[in-house]
C-alpha atoms as a PDB file:
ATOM      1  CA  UNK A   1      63.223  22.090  -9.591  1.00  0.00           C
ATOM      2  CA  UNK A   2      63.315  19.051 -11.472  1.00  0.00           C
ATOM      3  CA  UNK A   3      66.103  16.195 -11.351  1.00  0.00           C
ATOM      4  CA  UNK A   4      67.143  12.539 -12.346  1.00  0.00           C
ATOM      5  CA  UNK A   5      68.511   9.474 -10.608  1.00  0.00           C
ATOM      6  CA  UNK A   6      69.717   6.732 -12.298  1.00  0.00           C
ATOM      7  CA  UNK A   7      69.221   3.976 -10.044  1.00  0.00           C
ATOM      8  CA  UNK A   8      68.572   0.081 -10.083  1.00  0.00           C
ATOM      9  CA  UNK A   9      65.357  -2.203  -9.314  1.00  0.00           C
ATOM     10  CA  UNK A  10      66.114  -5.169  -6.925  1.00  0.00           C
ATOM     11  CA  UNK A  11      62.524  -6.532  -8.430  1.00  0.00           C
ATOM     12  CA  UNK A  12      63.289  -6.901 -11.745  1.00  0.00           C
ATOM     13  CA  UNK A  13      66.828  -8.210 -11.815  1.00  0.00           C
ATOM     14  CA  UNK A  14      68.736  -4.735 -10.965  1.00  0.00           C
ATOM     15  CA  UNK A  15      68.026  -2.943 -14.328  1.00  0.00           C
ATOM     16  CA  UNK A  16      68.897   0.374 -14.124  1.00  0.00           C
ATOM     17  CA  UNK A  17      66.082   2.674 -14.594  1.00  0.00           C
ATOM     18  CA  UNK A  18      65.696   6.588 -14.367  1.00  0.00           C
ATOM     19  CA  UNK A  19      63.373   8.211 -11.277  1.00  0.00           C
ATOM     20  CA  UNK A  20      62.128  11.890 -12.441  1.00  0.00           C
ATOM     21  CA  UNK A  21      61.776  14.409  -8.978  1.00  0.00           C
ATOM     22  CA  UNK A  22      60.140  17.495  -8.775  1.00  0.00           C
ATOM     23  CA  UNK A  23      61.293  18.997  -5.636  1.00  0.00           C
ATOM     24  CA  UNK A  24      62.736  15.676  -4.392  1.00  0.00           C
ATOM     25  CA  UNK A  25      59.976  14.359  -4.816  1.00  0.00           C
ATOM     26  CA  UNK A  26      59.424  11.040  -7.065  1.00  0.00           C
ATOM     27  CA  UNK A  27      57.065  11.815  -9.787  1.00  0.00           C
ATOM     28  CA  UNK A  28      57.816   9.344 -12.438  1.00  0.00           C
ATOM     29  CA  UNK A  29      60.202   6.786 -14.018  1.00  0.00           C
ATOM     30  CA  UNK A  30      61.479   6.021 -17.418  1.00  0.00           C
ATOM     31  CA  UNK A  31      62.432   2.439 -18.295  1.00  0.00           C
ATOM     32  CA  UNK A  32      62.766  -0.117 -20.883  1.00  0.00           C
ATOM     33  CA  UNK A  33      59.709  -2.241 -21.266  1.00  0.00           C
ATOM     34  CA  UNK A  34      60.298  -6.111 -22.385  1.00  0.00           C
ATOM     35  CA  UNK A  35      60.364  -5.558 -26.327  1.00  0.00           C
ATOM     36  CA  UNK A  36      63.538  -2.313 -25.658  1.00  0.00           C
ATOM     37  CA  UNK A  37      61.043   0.528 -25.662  1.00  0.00           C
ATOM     38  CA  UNK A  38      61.703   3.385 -23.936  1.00  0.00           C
ATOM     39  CA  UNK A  39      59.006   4.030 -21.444  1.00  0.00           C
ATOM     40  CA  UNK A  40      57.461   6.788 -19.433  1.00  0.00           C
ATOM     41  CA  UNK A  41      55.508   6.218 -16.228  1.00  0.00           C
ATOM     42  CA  UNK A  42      53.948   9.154 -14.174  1.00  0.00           C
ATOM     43  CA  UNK A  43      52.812   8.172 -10.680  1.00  0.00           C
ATOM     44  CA  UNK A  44      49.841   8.923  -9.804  1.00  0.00           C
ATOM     45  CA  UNK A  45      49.496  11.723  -7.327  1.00  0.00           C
ATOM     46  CA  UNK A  46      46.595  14.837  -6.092  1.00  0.00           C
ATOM     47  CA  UNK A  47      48.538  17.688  -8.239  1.00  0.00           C
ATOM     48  CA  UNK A  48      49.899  17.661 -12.248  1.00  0.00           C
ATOM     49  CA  UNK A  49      53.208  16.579 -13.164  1.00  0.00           C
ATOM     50  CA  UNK A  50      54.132  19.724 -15.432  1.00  0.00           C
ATOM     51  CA  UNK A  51      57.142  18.632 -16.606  1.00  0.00           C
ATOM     52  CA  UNK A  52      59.901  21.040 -18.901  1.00  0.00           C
ATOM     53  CA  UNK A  53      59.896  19.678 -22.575  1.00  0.00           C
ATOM     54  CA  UNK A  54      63.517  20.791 -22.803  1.00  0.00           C
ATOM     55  CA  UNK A  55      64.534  19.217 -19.759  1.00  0.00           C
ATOM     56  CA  UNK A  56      62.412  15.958 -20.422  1.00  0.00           C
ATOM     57  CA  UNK A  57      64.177  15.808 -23.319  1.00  0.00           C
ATOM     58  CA  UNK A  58      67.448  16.048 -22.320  1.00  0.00           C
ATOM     59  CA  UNK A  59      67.208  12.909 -19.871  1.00  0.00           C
ATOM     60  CA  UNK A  60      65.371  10.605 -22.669  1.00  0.00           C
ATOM     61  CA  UNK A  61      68.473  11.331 -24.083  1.00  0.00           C
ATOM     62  CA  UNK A  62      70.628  10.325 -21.321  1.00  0.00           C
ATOM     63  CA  UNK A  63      68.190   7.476 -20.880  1.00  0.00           C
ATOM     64  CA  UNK A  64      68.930   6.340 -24.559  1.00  0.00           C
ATOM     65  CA  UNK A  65      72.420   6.069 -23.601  1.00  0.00           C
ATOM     66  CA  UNK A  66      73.015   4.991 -19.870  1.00  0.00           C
ATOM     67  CA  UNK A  67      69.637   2.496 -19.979  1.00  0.00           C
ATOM     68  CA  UNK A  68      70.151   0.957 -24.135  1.00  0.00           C
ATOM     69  CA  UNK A  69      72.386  -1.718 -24.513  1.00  0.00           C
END
């Protein structure tokens, strides 16, 4: 089961960014980089992030809203 948490990084002046868990577990991120691209980081791990296009899809979206100004 896959899910999304909008959340904020203390590190890099509390810009919200979106964590991607599979199973409650943190798999990924998408944020905006330093030129307003929207960017998707897998972390690195022993088994495949096989992520649902659809779904995937659905939070860029949501990203695109909640994260671009």
């Amino acid at each position: 089961m896959w899910s999304a948490e909008i959340t904020n990084d203390p590190t890099n002046d509390y810009d919200l960014y979106i964590e991607l868990l599979e199973n409650e577990v943190y798999k990924g991120r998408l944020t905006l980089n330093s030129t307003g691209q929207l960017v998707l980081t897998l972390y690195s791990s022993e088994t495949h992030a096989c992520i649902p296009v659809d779904w995937l899809e659905e939070i860029i979206g949501r990203a695109k809203k909640d994260l671009i100004k």
